[in-house]
N, C-alpha and C. Protein backbone atom coordinates (compact mmCIF):
# COMPACT_ATOMS: atom_id res chain seq x y z
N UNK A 1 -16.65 7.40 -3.74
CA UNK A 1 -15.86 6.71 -4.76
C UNK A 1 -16.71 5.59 -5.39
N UNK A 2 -18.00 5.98 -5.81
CA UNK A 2 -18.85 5.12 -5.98
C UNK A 2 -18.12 4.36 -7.66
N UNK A 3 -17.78 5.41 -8.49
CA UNK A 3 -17.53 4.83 -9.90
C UNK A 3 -15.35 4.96 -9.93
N UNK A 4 -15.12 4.21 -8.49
CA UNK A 4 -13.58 4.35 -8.76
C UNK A 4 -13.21 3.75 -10.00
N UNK A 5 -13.52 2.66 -10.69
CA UNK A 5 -13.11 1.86 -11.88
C UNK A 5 -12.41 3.20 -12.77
N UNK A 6 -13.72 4.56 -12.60
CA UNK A 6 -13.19 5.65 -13.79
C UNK A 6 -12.17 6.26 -13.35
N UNK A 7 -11.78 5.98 -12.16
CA UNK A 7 -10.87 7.16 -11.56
C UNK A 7 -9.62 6.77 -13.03
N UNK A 8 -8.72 7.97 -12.85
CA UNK A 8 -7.26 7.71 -14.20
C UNK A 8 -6.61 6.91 -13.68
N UNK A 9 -6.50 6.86 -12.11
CA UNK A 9 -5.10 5.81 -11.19
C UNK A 9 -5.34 4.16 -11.57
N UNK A 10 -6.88 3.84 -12.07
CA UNK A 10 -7.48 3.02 -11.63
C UNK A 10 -6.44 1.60 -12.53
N UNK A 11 -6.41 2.08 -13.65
CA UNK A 11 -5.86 0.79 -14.76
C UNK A 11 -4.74 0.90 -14.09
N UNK A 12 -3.54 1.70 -13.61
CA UNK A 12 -2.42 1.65 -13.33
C UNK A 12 -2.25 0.67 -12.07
N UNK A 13 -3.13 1.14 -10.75
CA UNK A 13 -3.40 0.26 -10.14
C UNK A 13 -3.67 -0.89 -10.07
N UNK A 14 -4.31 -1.49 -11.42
CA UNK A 14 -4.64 -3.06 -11.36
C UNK A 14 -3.74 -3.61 -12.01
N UNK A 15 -2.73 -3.36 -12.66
CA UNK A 15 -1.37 -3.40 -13.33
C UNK A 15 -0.36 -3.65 -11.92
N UNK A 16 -0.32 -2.97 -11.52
CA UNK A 16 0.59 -2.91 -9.89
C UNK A 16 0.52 -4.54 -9.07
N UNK A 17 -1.38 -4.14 -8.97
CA UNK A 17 -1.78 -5.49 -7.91
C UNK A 17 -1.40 -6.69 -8.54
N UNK A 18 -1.78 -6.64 -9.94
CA UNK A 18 -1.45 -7.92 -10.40
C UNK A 18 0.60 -8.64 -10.41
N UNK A 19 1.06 -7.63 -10.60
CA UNK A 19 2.60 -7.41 -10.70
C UNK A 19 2.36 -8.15 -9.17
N UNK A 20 1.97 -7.13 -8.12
CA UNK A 20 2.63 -7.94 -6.91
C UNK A 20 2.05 -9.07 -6.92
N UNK A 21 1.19 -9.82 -7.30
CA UNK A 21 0.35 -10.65 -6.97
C UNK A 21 1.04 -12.15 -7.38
N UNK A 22 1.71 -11.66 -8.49
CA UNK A 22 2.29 -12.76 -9.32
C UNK A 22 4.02 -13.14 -8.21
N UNK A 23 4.00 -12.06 -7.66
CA UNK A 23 5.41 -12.33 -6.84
C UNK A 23 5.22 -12.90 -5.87
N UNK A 24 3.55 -12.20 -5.23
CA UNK A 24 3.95 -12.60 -3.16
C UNK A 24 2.47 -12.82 -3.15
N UNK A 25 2.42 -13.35 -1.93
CA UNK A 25 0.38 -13.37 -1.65
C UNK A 25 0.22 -12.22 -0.97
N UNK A 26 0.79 -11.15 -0.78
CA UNK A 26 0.70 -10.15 -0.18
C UNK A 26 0.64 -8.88 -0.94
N UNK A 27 0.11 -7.99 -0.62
CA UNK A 27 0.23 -6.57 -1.51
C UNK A 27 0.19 -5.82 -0.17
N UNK A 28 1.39 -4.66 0.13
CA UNK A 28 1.17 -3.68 0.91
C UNK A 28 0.95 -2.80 0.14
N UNK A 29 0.05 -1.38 0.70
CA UNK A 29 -0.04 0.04 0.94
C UNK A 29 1.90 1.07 0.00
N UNK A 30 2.83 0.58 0.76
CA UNK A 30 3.45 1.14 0.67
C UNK A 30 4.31 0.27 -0.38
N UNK A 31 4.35 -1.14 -0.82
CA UNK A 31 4.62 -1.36 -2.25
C UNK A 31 3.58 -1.19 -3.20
N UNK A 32 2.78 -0.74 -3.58
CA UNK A 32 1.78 -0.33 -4.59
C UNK A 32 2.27 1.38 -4.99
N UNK A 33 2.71 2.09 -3.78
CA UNK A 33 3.20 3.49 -4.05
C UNK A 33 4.71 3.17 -5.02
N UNK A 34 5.36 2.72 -4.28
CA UNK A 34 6.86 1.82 -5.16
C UNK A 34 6.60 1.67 -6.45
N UNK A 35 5.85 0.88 -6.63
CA UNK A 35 5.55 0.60 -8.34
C UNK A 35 5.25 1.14 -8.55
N UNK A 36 3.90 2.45 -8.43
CA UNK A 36 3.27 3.03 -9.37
C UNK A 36 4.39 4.26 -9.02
N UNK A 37 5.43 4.64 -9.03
CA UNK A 37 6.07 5.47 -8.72
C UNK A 37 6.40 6.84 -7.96
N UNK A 38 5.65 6.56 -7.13
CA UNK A 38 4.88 7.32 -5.68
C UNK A 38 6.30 7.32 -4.77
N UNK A 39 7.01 6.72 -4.36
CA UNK A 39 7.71 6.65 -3.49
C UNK A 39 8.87 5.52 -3.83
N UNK A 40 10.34 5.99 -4.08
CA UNK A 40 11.42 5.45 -4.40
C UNK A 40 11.84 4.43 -3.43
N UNK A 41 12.22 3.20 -3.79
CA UNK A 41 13.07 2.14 -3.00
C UNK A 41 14.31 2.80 -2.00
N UNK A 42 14.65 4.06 -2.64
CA UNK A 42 15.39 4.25 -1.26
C UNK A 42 14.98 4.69 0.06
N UNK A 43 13.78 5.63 -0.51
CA UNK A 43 13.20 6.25 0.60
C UNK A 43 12.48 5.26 1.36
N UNK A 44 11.76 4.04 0.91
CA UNK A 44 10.96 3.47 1.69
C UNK A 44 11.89 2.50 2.37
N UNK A 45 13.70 2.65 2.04
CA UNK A 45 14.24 1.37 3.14
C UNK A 45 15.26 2.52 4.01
N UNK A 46 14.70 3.68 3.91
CA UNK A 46 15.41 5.02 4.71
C UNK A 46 14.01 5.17 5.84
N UNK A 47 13.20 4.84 5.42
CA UNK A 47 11.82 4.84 6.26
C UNK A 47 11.87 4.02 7.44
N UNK A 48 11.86 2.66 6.57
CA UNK A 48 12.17 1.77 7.00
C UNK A 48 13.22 1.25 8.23
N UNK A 49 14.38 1.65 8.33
CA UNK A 49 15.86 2.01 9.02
C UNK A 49 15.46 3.18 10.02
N UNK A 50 14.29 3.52 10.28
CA UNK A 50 14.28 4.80 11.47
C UNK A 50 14.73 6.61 10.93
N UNK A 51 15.23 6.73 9.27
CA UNK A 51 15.62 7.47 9.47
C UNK A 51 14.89 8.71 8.81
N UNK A 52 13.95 8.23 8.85
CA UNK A 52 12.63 9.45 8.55
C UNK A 52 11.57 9.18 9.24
N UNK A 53 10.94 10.09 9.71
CA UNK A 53 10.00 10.57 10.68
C UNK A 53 9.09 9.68 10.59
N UNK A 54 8.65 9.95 9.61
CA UNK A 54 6.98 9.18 9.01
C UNK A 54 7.05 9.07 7.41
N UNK A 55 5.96 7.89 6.80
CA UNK A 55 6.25 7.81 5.39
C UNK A 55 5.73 8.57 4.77
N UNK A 56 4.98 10.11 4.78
CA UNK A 56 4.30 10.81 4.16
C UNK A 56 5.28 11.85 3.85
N UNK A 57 6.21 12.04 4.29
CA UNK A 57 7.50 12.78 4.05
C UNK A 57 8.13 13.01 2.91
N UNK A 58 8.06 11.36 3.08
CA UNK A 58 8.90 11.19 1.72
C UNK A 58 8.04 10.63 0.38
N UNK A 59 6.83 10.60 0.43
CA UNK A 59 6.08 10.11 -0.63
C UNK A 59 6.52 11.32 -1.78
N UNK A 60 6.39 11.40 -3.31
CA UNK A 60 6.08 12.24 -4.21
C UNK A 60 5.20 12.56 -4.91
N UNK A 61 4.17 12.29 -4.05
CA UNK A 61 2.82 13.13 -4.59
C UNK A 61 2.35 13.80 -3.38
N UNK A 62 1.39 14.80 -3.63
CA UNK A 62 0.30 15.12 -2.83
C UNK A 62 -0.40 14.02 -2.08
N UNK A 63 -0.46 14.76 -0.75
CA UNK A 63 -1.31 13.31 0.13
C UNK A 63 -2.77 13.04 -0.22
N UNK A 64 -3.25 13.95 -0.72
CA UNK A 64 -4.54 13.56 -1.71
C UNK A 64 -4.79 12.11 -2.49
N UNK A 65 -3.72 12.62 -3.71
CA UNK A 65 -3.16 11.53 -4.24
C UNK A 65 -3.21 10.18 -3.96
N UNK A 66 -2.50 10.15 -2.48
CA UNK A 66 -1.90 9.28 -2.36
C UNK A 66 -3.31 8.44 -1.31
N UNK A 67 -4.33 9.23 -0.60
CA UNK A 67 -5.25 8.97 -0.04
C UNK A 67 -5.91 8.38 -1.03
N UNK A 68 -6.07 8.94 -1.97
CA UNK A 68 -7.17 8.70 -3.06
C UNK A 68 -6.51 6.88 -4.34
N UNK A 69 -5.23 7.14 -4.29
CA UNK A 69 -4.59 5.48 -4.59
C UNK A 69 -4.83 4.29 -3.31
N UNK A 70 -4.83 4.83 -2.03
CA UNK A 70 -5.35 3.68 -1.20
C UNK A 70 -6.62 3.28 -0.92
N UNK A 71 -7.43 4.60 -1.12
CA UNK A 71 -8.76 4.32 -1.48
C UNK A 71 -8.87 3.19 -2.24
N UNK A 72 -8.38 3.30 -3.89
CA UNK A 72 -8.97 2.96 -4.99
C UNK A 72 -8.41 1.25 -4.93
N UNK A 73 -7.47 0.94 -3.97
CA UNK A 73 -6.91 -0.22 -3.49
C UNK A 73 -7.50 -0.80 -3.11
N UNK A 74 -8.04 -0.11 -1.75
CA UNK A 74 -8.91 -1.04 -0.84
C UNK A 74 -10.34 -1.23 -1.99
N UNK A 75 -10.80 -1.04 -2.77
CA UNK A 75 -11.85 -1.15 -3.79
C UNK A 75 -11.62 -2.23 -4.79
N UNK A 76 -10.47 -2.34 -5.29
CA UNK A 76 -9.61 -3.28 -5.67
C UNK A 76 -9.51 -4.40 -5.20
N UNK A 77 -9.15 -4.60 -4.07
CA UNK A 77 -8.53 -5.61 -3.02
C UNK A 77 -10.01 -7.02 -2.94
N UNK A 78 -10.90 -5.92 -2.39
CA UNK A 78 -12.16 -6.24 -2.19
C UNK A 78 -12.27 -6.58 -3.60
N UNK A 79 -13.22 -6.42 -4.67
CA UNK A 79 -13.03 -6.78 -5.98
C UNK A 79 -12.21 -7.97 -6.36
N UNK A 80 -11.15 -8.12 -5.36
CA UNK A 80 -10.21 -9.29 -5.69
C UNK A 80 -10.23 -10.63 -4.80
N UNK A 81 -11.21 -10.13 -3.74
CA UNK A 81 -11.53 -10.93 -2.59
C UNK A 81 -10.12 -11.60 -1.56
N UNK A 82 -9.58 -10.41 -1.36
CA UNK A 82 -8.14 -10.19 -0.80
C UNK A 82 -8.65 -9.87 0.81
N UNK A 83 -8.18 -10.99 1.42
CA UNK A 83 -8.35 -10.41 3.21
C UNK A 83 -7.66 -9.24 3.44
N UNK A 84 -7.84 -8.55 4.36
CA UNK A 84 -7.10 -7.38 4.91
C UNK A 84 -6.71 -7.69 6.54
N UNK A 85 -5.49 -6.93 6.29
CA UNK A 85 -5.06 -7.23 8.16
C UNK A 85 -4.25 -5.84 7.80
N UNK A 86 -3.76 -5.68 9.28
CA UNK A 86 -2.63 -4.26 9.35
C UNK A 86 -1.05 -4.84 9.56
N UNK A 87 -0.21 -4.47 9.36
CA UNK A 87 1.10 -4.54 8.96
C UNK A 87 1.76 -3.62 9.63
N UNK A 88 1.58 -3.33 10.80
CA UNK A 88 2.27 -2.47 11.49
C UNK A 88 4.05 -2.28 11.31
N UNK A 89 4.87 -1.18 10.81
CA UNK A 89 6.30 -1.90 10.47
C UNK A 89 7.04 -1.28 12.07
N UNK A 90 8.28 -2.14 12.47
CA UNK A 90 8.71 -1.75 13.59
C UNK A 90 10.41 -1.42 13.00
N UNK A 91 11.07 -0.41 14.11
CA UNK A 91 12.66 -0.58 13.84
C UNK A 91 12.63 -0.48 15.37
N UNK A 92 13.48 -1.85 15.79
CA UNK A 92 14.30 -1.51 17.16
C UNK A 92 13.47 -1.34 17.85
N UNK A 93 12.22 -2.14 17.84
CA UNK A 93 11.14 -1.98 19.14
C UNK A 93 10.15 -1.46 18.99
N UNK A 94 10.81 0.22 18.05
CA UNK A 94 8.93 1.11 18.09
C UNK A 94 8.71 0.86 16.62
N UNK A 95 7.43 1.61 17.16
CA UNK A 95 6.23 1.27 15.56
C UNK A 95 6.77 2.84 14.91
N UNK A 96 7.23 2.52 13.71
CA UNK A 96 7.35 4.00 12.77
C UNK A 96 5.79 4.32 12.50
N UNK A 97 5.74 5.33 12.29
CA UNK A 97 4.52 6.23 11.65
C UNK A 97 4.36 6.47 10.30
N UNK A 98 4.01 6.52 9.73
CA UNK A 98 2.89 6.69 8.65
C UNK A 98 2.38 7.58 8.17
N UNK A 99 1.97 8.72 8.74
CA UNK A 99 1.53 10.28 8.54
C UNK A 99 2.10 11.17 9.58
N UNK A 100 1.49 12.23 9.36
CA UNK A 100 2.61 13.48 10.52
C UNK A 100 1.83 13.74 11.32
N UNK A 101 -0.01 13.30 11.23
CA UNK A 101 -0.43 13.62 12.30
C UNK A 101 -0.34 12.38 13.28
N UNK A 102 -0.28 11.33 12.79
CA UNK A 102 -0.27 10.19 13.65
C UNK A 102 -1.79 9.85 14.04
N UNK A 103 -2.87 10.11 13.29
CA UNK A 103 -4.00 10.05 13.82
C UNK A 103 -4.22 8.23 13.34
N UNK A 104 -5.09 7.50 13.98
CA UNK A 104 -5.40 6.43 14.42
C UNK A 104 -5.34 5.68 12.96
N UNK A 105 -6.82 6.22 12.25
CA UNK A 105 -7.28 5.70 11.27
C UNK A 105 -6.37 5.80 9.89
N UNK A 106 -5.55 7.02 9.98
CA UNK A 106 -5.18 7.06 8.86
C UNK A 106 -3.97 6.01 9.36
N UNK A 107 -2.86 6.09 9.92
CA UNK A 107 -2.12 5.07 10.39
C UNK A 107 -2.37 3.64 9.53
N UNK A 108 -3.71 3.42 9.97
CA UNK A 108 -4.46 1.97 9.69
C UNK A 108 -4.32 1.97 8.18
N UNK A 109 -4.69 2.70 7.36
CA UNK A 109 -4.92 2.57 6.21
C UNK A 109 -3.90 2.49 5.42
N UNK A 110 -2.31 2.96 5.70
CA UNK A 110 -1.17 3.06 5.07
C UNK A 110 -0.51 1.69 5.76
N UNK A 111 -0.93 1.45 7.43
CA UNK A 111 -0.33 0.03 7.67
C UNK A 111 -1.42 -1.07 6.64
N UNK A 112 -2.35 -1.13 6.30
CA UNK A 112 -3.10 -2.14 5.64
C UNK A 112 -2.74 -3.10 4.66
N UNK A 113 -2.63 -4.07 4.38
CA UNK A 113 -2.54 -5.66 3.96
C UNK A 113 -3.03 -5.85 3.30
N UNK A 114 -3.31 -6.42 1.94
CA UNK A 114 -3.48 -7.06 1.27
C UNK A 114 -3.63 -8.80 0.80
N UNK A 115 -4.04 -9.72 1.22
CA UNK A 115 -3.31 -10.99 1.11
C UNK A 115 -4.50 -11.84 0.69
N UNK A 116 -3.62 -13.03 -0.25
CA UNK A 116 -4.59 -13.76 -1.17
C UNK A 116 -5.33 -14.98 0.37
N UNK A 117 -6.02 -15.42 0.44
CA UNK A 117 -7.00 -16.02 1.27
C UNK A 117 -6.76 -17.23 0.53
N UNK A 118 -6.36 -18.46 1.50
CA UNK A 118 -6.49 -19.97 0.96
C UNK A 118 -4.75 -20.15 0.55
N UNK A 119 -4.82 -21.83 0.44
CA UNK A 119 -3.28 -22.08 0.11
C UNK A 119 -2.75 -22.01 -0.71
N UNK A 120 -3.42 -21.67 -1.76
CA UNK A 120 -2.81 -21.96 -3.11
C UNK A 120 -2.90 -20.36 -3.91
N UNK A 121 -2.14 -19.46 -4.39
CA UNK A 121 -2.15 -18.22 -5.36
C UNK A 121 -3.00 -18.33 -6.60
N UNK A 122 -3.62 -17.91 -6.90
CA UNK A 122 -4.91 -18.14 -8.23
C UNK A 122 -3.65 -17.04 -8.90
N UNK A 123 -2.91 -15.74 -8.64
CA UNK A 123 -2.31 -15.01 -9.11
C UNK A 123 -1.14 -14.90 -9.34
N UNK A 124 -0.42 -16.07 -9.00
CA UNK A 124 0.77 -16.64 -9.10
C UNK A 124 1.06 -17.18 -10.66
N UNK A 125 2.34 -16.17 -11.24
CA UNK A 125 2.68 -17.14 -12.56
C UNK A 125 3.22 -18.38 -12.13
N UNK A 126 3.07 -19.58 -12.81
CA UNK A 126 3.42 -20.91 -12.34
C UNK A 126 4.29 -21.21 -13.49
């Protein structure tokens, strides 16, 4: 993903980050799908509530897609000089999942964080 800037997702994406950016110091994985219209507010608080398996279920794109928008994030993020941490989400104790295989890394990359570094929002409308 050496020239992501060209990818087509790419302007839509920096449209998104900035949207969340201006709201929260935070940008998740799974609100960036929300906005860019990847995955509906109901499904992600049906996710959310235990009552779907994993969030790849219910996404509406191809997991390609949707690999290839968190890619172009984490490229972004960085570019934006945004710390990263994981965001593990819980209901009632356990950790929900994320994909259907449950494999480690990908997990990581859909739990992943976004967040502005320092006290003050440079991206905050004031």
């Amino acid at each position: 993903m050496q020239n992501y800037k060209e990818d087509k997702y790419y302007p839509k994406m920096v449209r998104v980050v900035g949207e969340i950016l201006q709201e929260s110091r935070v940008v998740r994985v799974a609100d960036v799908l929300t906005k860019m219209g990847q995955l509906s507010d109901v499904n992600l608080k049906r996710w959310r509530a235990g009552q779907v398996p994993y969030l790849e279920a219910v996404i509406h794109c191809n997991l390609s897609k949707a690999d290839r928008i968190n890619k172009i994030l984490s490229f972004h993020a960085h570019d934006l000089n945004l710390g990263k941490s994981n965001d593990f989400v819980k209901y009632k104790g356990r950790t929900l999942r994320y994909t259907k295989s449950g494999i480690k890394k990908a997990e990581e990359r859909y739990a992943r964080q976004y967040s502005v570094i320092g006290k003050v929002n440079p991206y905050a409308n004031i």
